[in-house]
Protein backbone atom coordinates (compact mmCIF):
# COMPACT_ATOMS: atom_id res chain seq x y z
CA UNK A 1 112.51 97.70 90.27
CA UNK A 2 110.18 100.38 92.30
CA UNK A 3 108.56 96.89 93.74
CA UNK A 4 111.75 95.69 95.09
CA UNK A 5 112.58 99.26 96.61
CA UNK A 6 109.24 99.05 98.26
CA UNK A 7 110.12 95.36 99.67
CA UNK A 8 113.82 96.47 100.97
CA UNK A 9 111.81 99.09 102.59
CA UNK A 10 109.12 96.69 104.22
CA UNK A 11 112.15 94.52 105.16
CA UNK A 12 114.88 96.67 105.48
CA UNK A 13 115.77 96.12 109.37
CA UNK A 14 118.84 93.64 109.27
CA UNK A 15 117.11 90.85 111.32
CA UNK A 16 113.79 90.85 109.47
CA UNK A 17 114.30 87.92 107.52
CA UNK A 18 115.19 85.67 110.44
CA UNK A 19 112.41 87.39 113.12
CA UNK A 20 110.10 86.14 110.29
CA UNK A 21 111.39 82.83 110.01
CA UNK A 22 111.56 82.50 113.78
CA UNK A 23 107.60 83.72 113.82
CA UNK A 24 106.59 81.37 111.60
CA UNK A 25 106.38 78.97 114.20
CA UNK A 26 103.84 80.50 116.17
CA UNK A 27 103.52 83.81 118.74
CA UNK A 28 106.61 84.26 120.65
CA UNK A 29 107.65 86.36 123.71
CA UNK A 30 110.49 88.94 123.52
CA UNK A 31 112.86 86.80 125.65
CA UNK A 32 112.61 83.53 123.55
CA UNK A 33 112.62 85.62 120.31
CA UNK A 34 116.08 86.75 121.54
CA UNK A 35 116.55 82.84 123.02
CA UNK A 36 116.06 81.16 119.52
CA UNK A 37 117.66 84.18 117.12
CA UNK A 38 120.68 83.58 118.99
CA UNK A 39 122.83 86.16 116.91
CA UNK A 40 120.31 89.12 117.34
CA UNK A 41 121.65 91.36 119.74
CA UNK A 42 118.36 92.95 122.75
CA UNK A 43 118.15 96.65 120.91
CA UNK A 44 118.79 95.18 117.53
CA UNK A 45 116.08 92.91 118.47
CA UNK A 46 113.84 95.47 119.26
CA UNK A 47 114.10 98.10 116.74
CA UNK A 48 113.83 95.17 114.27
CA UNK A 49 110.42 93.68 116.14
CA UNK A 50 109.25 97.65 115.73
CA UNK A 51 109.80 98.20 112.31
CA UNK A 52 108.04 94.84 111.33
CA UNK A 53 104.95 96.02 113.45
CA UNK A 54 105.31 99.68 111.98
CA UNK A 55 104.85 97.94 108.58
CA UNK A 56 101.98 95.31 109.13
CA UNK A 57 104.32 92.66 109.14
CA UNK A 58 104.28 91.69 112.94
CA UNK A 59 101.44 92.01 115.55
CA UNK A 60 102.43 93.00 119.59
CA UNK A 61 99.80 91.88 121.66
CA UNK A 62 100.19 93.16 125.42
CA UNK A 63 98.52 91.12 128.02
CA UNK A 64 97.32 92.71 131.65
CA UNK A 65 99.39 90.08 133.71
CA UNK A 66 101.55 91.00 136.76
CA UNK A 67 104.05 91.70 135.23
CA UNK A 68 103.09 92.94 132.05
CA UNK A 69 102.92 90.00 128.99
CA UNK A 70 103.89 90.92 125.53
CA UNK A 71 103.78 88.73 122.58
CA UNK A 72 104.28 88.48 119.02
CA UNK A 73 103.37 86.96 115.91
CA UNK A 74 103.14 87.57 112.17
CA UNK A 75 100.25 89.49 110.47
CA UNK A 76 98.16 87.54 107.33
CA UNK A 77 101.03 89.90 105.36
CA UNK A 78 103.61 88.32 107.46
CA UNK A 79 102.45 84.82 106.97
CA UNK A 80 102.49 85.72 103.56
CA UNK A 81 105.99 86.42 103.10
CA UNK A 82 106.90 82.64 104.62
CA UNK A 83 106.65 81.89 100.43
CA UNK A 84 109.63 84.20 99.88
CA UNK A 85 111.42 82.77 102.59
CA UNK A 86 111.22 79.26 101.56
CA UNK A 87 112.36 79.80 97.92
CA UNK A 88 115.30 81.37 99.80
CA UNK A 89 116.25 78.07 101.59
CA UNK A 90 115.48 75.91 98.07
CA UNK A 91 117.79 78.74 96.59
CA UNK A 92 120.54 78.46 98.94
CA UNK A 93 120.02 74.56 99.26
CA UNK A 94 120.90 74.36 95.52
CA UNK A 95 124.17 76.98 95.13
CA UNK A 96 126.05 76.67 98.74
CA UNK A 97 129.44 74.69 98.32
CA UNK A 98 129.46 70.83 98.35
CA UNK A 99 132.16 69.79 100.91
């Protein structure tokens, strides 16, 4: 169980799961992060983006434009964890209720 505890804690920011998802798809600015993770609210959206960077999951990259360009995309251990997230779609594929 101590590896789980240590995931939870890599992960643990509510959004996580679906800022990763979103990321998989390639860098991303803040404001079409928030555009395509339409349920994410702008602080919730932040403090989630910081705690993925805080644990190697997400890279910022600031640009020197006029104004200021920020991106971000998903570390080699963030690309990583696209596995996980896929067995969670087969998962939930197979047990949601049949209409």
């Amino acid at each position: 169980m101590p590896n789980i505890c240590e995931a939870l804690t890599i992960l643990g920011a509510k959004w996580s799961f679906m800022v990763i998802a979103q990321l998989t798809g390639g860098p991303q600015r803040f404001k079409q992060l928030l555009r395509n993770v339409k349920v994410v609210k702008t602080q919730s959206l932040t403090d989630t983006l910081r705690h993925l960077e805080a644990t190697g999951m997400v890279r910022r990259e600031v640009f020197p434009t006029i104004p200021v360009t920020v991106e971000y995309s998903l570390t080699s251990k963030g690309h990583d964890f696209r596995r996980v997230i896929d067995e969670m779609e087969q998962w939930v594929e197979k047990w949601k209720p049949k209409d």
